[in-house]
Protein backbone atom coordinates (compact mmCIF):
# COMPACT_ATOMS: atom_id res chain seq x y z
CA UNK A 1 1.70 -67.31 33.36
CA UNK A 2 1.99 -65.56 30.08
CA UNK A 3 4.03 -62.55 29.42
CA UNK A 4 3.02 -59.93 27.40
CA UNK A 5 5.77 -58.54 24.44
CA UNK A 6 6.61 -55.08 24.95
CA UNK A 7 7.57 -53.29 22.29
CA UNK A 8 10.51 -50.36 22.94
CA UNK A 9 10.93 -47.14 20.69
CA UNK A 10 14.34 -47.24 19.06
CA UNK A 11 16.02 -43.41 20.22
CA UNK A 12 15.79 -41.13 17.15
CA UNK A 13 19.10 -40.08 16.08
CA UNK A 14 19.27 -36.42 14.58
CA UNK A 15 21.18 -36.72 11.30
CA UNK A 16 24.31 -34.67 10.89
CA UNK A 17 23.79 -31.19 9.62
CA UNK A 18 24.86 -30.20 6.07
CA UNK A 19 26.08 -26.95 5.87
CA UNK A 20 27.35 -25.50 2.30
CA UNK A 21 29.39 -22.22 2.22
CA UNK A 22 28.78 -19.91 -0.92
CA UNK A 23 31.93 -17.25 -1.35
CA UNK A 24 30.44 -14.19 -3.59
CA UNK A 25 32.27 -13.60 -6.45
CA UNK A 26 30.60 -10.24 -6.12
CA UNK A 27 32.47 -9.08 -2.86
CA UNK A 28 35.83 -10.51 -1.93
CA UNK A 29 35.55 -12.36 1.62
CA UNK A 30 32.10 -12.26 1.55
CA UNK A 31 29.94 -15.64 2.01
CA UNK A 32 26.41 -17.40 2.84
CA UNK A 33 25.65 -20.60 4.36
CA UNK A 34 22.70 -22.70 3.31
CA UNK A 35 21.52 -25.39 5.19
CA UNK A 36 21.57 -28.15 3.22
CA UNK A 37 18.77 -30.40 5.28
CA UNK A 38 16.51 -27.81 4.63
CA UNK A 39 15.14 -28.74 1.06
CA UNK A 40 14.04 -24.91 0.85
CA UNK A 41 17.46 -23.47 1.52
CA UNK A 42 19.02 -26.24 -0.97
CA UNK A 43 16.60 -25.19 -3.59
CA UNK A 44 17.76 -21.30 -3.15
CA UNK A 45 21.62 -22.50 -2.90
CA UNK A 46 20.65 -24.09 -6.58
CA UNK A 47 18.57 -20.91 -7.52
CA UNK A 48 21.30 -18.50 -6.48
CA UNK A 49 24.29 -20.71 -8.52
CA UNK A 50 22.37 -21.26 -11.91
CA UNK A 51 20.39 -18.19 -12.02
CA UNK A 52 22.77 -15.29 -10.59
CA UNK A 53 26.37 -17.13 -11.30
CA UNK A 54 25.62 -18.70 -15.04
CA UNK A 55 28.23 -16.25 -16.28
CA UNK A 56 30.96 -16.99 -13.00
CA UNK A 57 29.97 -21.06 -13.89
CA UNK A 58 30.68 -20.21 -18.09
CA UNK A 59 33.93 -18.31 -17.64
CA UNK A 60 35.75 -20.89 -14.82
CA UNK A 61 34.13 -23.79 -17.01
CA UNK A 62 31.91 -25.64 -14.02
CA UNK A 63 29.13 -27.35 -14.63
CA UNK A 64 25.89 -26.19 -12.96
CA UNK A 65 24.70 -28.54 -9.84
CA UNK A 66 21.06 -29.57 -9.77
CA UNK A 67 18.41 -29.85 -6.94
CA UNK A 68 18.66 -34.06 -7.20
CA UNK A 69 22.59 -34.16 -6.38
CA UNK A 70 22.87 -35.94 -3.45
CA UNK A 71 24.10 -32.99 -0.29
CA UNK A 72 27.62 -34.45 -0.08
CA UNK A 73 28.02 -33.97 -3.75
CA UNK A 74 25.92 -30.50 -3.64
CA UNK A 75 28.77 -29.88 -0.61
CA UNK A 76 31.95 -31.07 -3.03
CA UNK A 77 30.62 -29.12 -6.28
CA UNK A 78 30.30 -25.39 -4.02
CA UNK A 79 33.71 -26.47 -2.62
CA UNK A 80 35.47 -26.79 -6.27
CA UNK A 81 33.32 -23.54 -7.12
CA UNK A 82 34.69 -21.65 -4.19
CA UNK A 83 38.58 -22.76 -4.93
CA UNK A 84 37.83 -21.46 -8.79
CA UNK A 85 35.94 -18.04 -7.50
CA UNK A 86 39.43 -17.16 -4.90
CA UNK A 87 41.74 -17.32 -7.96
CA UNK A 88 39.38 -15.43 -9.80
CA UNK A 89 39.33 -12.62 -7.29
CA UNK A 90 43.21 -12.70 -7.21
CA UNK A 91 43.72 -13.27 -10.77
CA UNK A 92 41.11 -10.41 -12.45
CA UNK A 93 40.46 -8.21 -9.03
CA UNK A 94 38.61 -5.51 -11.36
CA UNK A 95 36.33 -8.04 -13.59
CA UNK A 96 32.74 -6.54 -14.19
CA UNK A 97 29.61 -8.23 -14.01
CA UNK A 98 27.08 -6.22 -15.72
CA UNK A 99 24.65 -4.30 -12.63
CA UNK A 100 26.20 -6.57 -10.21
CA UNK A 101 29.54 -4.30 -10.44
CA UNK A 102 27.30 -1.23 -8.95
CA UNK A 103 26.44 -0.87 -5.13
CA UNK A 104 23.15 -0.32 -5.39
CA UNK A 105 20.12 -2.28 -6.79
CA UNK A 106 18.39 -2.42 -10.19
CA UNK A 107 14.92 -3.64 -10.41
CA UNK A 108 15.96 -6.82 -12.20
CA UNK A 109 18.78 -7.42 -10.03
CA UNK A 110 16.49 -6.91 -7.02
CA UNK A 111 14.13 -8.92 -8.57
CA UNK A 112 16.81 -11.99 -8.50
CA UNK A 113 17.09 -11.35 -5.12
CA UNK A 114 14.11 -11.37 -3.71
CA UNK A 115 13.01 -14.49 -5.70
CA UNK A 116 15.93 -16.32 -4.12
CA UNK A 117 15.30 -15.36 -0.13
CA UNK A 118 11.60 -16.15 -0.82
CA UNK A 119 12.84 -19.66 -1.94
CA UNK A 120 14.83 -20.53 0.77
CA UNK A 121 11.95 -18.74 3.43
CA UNK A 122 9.90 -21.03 1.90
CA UNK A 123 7.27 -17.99 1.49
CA UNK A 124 5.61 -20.49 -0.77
CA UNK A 125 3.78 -22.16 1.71
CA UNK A 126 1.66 -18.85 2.72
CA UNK A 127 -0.25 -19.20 -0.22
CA UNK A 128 -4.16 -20.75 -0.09
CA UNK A 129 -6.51 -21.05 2.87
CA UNK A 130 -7.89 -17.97 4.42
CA UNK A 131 -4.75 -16.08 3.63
CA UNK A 132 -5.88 -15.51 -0.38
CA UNK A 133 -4.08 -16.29 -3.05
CA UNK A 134 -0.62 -15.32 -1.92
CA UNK A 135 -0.66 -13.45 1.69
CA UNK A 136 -3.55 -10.96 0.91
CA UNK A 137 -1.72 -10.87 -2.54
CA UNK A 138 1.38 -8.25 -2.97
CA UNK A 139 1.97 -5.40 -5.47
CA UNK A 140 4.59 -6.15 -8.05
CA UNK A 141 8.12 -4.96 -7.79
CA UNK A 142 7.83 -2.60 -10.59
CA UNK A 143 4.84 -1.41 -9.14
CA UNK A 144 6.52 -0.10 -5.79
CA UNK A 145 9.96 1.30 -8.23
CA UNK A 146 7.14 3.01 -10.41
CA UNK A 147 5.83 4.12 -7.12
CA UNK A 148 8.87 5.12 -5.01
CA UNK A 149 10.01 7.41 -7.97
CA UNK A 150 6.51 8.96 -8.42
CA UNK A 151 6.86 9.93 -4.67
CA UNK A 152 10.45 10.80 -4.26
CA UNK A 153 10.92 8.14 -1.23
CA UNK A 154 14.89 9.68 -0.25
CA UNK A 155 17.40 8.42 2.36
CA UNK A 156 16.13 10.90 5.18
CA UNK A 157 12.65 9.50 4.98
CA UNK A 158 10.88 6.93 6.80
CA UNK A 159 8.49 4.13 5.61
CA UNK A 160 6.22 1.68 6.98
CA UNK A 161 3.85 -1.05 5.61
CA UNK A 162 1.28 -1.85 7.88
CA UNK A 163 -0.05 -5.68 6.99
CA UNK A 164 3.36 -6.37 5.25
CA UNK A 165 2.98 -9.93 4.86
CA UNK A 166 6.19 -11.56 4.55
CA UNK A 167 7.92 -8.26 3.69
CA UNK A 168 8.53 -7.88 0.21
CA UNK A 169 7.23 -4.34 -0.03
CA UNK A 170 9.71 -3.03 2.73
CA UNK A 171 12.44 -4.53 1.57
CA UNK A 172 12.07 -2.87 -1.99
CA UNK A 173 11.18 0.41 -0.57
CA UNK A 174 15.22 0.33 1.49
CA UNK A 175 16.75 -1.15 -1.58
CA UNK A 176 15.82 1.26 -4.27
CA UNK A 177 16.08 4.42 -1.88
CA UNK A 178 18.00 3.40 0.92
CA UNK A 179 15.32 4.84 3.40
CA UNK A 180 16.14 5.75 7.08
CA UNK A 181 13.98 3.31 8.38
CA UNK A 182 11.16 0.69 6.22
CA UNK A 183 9.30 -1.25 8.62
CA UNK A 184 6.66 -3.47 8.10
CA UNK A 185 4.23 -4.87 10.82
CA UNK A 186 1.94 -7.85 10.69
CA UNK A 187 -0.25 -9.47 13.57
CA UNK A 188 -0.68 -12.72 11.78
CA UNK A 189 1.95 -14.83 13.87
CA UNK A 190 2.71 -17.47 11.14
CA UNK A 191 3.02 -15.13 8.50
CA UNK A 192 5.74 -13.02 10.75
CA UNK A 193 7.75 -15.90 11.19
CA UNK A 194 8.28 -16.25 7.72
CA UNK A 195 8.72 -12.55 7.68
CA UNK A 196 11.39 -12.96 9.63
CA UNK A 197 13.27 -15.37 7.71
CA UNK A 198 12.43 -13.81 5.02
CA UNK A 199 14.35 -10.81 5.98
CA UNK A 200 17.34 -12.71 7.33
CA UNK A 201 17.77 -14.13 4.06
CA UNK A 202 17.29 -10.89 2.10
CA UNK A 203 19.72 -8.83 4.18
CA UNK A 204 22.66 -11.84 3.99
CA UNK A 205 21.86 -11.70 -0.16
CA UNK A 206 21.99 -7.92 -0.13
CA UNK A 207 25.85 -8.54 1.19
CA UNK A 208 26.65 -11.59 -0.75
CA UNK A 209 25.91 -9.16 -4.59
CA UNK A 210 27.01 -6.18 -2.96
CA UNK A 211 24.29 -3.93 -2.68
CA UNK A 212 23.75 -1.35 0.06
CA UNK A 213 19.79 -0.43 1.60
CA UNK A 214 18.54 1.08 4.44
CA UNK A 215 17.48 -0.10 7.70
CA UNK A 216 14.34 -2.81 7.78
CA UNK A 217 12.83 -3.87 10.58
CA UNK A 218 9.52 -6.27 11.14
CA UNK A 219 7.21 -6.04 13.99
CA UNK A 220 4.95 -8.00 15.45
CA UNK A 221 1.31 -6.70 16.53
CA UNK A 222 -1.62 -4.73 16.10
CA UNK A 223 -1.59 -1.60 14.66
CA UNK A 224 -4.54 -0.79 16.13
CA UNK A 225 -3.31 -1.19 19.66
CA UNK A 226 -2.09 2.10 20.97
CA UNK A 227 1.92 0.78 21.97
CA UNK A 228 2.04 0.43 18.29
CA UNK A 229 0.64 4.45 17.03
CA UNK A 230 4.14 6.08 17.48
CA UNK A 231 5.52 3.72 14.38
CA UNK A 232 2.96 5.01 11.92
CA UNK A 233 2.73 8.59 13.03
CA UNK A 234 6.67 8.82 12.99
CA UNK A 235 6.29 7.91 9.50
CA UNK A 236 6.64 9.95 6.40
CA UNK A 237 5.21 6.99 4.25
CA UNK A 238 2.94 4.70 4.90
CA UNK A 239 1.32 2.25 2.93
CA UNK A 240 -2.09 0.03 3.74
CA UNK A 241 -3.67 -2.79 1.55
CA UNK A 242 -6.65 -1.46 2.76
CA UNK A 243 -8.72 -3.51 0.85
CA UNK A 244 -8.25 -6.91 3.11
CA UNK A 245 -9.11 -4.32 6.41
CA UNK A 246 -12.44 -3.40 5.96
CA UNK A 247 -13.43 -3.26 9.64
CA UNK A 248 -10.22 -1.39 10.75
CA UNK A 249 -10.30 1.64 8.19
CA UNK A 250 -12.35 3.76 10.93
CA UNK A 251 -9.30 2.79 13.35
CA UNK A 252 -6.90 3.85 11.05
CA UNK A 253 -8.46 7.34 10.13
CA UNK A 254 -8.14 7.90 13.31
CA UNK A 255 -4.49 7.08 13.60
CA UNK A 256 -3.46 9.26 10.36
CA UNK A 257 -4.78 12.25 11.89
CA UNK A 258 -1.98 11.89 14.34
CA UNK A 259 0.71 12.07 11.85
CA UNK A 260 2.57 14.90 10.94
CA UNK A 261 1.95 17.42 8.29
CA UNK A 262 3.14 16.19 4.49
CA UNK A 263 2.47 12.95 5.56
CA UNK A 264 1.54 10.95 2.53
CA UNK A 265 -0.26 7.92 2.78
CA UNK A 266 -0.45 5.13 -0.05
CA UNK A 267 -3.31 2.70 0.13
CA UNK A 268 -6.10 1.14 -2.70
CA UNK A 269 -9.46 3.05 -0.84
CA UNK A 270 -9.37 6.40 -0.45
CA UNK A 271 -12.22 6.50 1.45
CA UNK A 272 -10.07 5.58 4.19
CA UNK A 273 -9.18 9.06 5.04
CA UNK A 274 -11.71 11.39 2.76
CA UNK A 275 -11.76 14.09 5.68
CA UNK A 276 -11.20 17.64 5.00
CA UNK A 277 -7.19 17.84 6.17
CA UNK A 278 -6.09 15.95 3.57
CA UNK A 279 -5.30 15.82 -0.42
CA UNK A 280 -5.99 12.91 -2.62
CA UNK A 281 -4.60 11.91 -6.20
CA UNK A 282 -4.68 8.72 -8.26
CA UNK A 283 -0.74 7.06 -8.78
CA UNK A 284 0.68 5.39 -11.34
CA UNK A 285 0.12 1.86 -11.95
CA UNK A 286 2.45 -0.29 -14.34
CA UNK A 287 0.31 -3.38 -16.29
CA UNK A 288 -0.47 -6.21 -13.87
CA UNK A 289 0.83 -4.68 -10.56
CA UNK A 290 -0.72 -6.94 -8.46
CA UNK A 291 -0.07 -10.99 -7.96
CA UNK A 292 -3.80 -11.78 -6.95
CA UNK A 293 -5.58 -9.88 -10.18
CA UNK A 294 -5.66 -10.07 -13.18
CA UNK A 295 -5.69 -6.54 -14.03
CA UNK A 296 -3.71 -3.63 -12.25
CA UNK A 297 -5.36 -2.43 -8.87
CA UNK A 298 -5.53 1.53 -8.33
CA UNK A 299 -2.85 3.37 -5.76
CA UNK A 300 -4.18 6.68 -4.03
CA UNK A 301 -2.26 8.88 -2.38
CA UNK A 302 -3.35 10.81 0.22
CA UNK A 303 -1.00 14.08 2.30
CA UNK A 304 -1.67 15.14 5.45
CA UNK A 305 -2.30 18.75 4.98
CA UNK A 306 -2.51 20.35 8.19
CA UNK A 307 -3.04 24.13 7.31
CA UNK A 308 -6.41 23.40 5.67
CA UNK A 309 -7.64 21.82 9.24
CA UNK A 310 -6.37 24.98 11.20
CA UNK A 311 -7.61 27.58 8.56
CA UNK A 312 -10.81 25.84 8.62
CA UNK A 313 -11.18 25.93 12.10
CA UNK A 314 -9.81 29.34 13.02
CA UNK A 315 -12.83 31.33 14.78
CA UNK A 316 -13.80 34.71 13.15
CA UNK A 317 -12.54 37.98 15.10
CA UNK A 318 -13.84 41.05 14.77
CA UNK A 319 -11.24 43.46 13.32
CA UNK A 320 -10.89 46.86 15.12
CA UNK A 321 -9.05 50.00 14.05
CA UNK A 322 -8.35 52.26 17.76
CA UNK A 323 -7.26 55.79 16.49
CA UNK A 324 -4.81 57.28 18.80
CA UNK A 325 -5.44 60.05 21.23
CA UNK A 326 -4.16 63.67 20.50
CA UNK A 327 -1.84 63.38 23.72
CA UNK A 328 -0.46 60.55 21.84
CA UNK A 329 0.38 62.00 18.61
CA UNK A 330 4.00 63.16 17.78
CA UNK A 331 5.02 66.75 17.56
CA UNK A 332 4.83 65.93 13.76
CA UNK A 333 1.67 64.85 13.49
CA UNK A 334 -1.69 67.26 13.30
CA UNK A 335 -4.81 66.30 15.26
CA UNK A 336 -7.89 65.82 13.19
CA UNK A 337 -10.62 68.70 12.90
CA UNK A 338 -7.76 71.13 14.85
CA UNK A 339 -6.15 74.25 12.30
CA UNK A 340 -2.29 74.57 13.11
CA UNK A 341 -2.11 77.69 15.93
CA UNK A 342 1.15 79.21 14.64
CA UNK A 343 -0.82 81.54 12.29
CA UNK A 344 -2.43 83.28 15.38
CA UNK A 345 0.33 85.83 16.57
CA UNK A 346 0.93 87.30 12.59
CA UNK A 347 -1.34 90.13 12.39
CA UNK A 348 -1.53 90.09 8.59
CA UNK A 349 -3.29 86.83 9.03
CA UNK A 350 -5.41 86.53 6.22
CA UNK A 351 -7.52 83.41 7.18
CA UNK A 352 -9.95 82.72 10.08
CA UNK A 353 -9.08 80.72 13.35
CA UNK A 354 -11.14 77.58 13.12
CA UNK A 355 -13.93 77.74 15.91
CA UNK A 356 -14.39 73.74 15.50
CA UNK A 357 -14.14 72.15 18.83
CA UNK A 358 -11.67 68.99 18.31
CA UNK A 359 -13.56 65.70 18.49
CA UNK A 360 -12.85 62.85 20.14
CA UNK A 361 -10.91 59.47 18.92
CA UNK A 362 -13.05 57.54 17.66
CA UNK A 363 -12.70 53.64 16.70
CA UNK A 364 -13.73 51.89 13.24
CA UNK A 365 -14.98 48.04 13.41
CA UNK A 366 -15.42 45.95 10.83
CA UNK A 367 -17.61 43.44 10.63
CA UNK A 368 -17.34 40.23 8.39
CA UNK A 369 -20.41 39.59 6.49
CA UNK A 370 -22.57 36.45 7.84
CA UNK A 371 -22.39 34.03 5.24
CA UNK A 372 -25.83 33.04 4.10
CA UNK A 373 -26.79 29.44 4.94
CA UNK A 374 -27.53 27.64 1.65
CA UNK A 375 -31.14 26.29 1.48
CA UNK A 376 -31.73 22.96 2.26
CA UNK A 377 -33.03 20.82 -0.89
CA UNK A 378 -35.79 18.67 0.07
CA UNK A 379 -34.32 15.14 -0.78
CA UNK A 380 -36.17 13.66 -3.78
CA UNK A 381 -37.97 10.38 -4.39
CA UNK A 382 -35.76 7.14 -5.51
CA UNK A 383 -36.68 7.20 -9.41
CA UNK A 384 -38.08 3.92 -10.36
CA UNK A 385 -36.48 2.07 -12.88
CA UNK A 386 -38.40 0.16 -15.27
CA UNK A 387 -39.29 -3.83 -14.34
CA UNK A 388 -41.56 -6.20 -15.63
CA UNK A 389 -44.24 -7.87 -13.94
CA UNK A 390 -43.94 -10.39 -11.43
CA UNK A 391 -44.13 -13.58 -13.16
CA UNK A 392 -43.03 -12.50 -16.48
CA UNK A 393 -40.94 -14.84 -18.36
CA UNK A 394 -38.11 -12.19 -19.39
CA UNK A 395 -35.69 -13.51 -22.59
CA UNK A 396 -32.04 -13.39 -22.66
CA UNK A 397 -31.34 -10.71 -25.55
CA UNK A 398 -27.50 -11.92 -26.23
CA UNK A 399 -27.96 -13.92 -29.87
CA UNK A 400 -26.36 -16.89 -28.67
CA UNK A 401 -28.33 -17.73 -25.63
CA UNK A 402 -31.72 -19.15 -25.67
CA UNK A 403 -32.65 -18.44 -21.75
CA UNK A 404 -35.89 -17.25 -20.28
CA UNK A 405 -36.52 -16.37 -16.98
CA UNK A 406 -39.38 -15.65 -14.67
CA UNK A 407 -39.51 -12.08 -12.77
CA UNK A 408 -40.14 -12.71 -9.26
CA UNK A 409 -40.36 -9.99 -6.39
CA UNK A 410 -38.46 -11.80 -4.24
CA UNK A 411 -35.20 -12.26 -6.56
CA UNK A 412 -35.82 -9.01 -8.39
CA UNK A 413 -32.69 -7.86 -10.68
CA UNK A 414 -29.97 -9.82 -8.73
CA UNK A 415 -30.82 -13.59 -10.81
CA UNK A 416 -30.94 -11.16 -13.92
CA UNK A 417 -27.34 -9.80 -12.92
CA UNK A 418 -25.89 -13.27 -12.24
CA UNK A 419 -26.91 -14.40 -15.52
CA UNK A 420 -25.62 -11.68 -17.63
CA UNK A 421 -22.29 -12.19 -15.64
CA UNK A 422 -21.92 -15.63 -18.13
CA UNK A 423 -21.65 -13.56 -21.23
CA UNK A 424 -19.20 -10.97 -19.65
CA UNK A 425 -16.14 -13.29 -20.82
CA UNK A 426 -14.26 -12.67 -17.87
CA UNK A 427 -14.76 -8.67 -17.84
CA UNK A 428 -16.06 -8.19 -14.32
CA UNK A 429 -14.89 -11.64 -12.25
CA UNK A 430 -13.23 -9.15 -10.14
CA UNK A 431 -16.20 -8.12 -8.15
CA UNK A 432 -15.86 -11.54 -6.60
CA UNK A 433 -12.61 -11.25 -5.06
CA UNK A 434 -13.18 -11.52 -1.51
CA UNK A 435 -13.47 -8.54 0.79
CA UNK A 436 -12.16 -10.80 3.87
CA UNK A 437 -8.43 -11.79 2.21
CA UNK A 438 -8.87 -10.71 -1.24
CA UNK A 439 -8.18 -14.07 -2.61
CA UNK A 440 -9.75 -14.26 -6.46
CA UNK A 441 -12.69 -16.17 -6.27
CA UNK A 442 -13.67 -15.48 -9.71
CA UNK A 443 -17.77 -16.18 -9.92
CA UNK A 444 -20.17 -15.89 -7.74
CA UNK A 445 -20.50 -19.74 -6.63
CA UNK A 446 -16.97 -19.68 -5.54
CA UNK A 447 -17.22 -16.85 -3.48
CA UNK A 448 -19.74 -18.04 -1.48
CA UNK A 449 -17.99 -21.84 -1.10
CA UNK A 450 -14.73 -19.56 -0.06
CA UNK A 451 -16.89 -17.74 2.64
CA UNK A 452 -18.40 -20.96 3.53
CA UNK A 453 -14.80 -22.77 4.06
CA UNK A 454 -12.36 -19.66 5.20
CA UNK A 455 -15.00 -17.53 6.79
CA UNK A 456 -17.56 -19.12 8.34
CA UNK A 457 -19.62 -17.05 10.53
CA UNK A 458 -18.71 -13.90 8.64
CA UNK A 459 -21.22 -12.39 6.32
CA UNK A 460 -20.64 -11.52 2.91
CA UNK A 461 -21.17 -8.17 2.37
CA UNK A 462 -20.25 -5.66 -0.53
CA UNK A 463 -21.51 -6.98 -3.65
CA UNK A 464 -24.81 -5.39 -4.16
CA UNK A 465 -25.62 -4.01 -7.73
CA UNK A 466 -24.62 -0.25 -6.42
CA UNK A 467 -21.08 -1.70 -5.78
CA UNK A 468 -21.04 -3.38 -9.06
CA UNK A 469 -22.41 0.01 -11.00
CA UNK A 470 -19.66 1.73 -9.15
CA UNK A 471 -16.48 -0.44 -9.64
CA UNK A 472 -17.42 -1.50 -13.24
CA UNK A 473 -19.50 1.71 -15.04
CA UNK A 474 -19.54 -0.40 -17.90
CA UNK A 475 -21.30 -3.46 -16.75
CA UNK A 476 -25.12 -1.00 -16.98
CA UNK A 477 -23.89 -1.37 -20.82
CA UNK A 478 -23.44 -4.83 -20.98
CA UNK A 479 -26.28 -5.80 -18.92
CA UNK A 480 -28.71 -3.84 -21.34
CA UNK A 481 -27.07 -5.47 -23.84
CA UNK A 482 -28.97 -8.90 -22.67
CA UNK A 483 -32.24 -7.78 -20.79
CA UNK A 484 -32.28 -3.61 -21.77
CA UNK A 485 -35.60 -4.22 -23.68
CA UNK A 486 -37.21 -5.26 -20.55
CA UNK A 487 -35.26 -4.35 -17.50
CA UNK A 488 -33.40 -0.99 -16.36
CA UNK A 489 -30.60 -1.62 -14.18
């Protein structure tokens, strides 16, 4: 009888973890650990010594460690560095280092920071796929200091981001003005997680260089759902990246209207809450605020102005004017149409008793004026805009292309428009971008092979040529500039 080999699995054994402790050279006693298994944390143990500590590694004469050291070694070299960074502390206790001697953040030094916890969060890995280019993108740093100044964001004032991604906003919003409270909410469960450890990160570096902020928090949900209203109506700034919502925007009009008065609300559509309570302006923007354009995306800022809302809907009383009674009127006081009765008992009395008989009180109204409804224009006919006939071969006009193409009713302007897109060198590849995640497609192929893999089922909707007039004026220019002699756009 033969017997079958059976083949056993040999037990996995977990290998020992590395740990390597970091003392600050910022902060006396204060220290991070960094995981040295984790090639992310390693690479941000690496990032944090050659970057931040050049000047600590150039004045104790170490050399800087490198990402291929073996751990052990990695382990030995922060060990030496630590030894070197205690005598420093006891030897020159009041040694500047430039903005790390203050307590509060610069934008470069937050900058360092933030670069540092997103390498050992591994926030990396977010980017691609459905999620765009990087997490629905993110405005730049110097974007949101531009920003918070522009606003006067103060310690007594409370901020929320709602879509925050991995956090970056919130945590520069409670670094540069120590805020009561920046939170950030996201419903994307992977995306949170690295949120998370994100933020763990961020608050340990805050401590390691020094530098105070105010309380952050992430959450974990919908906005939309009502359990989650009281976080954005408590608010006194609130910021939306809008543009990835589309579908909620109705929701969230809603939800402003429940904030408080002075509210003010930053997001990139102001449509979002064009109602009659509110105020709009255009903010700031710095050059390149944004990690998923290529040129710098518009900021609105909307306040909740409650007193407009009330005035506006404050009913019309009639305004009356009661005259008091004679019984009424004090003994100083002469009733109307009545002569004063002392002159009666002189008998030189020159004048002649009034033989009026005293009238009644009477009361005034007044009446506002009925405000004349305006007449109603009669809308007018669409005006037609000048086309060539179907089946008309219809030249390119630019002087280095050679195309003609045939007018159909079925196509109409649109293979016209796509056409004169090739000679825009680049001007207009914005109006690609996608409307899901906002990730930069770039042409109109890859916009619809992005739909096609990311967003199947959903349809693409948004870039019509009334969209395109409207983001880019300038394109009616361009596009007469290669088919104006035979086609109005």
């Amino acid at each position: 009888m033969s017997s079958q080999s059976t083949t056993i699995a040999a037990p996995i054994v977990p290998l020992p973890l590395v740990v390597a402790r970091l003392y600050s050279v910022y902060v006396k006693g204060e220290y991070m650990d960094f995981l040295l298994n984790d090639d992310h944390q390693k690479s941000g143990l690496v990032l944090l010594i050659t970057s931040q500590m050049a000047p600590v590694l150039h004045i104790l004469g170490l050399e800087a460690p490198s990402l291929n050291m073996p751990s052990r070694d990695l382990v030995d070299s922060v060990n030496d560095l630590n030894t070197l960074v205690s005598d420093f502390h006891r030897n020159a206790p009041n040694y500047s280092f430039g903005d790390f001697s203050l307590d509060y953040c610069t934008t470069d030094t937050l900058l360092a920071i933030l670069e540092i916890s997103k390498r050992c969060a591994d926030v990396g890995s977010l980017r691609g796929g459905a999620t765009g280019a990087k997490v629905f993108g993110n405005l730049s740093v110097r974007q949101i200091a531009v920003t918070c100044g522009e606003l006067n964001i103060g310690e007594k004032d409370r901020f929320i981001d709602i879509g925050c991604g991995y956090g970056q906003l919130m945590c520069t919003v409670a670094a540069l003005t120590q805020a009561e409270m920046s939170t950030g909410i996201e419903y994307q469960k992977h995306i949170y997680d690295a949120g998370v450890l994100h933020l763990q990160f961020f608050k340990n570096l805050m401590k390691f260089f020094g530098k105070r902020h105010g309380n952050i928090k992430i959450e974990y949900g919908d906005v939309t759902e009502e359990k989650n209203h009281s976080m954005v109506t408590s608010s006194t700034f609130i910021f939306a990246n809008n543009i990835a919502f589309r579908d909620l925007n109705d929701q969230l009009k809603k939800i402003f209207l429940n904030c408080r008065n002075s509210t003010q609300i930053v997001n990139e559509l102001f449509k979002i809450c064009k109602v009659r309570s509110v105020k709009e302006k255009q903010l700031e923007v710095v050059k390149k605020n944004t990690d998923w354009k290529t040129k710098s995306t518009v900021l609105y800022l909307i306040t909740i102005n409650r007193k407009v809302l009330e005035k506006e809907n404050e009913p019309v009383e009639k305004m009356e004017y009661e005259e008091a009674a004679s019984g009424n009127v004090q003994n100083n006081t002469v009733p109307m149409d009545v002569v004063y009765r002392g002159n009666e008992k002189k008998k030189d009395d020159c004048g002649r008793k009034s033989t009026r008989i005293a009238r009644r009180p009477f009361s005034v109204k007044y009446k506002t004026q009925k405000v004349q409804k305006s007449k109603r224009i009669p809308p007018q006919k669409p005006i037609k805009l000048r086309k060539p006939a179907c089946e008309t071969m219809v030249p390119c006009q630019n002087e280095c292309c050679i195309t003609k193409m045939k007018f159909s009713k079925k196509a109409g302007r649109y293979q016209f428009v796509l056409h004169a897109f090739i000679h825009s060198e680049n001007q207009f590849d914005t109006f690609w971008d996608c409307n899901v995640c906002g990730f930069r497609c770039g042409s109109f192929q890859r916009c619809r092979d992005h739909y096609k893999n990311h967003h199947r089922g959903t349809l693409r909707t948004g870039y019509n040529i009334s969209r395109l007039l409207q983001t880019f004026p300038k394109y009616k220019d361009h596009f007469a500039a290669c088919f104006g002699d035979h086609i109005e756009l």
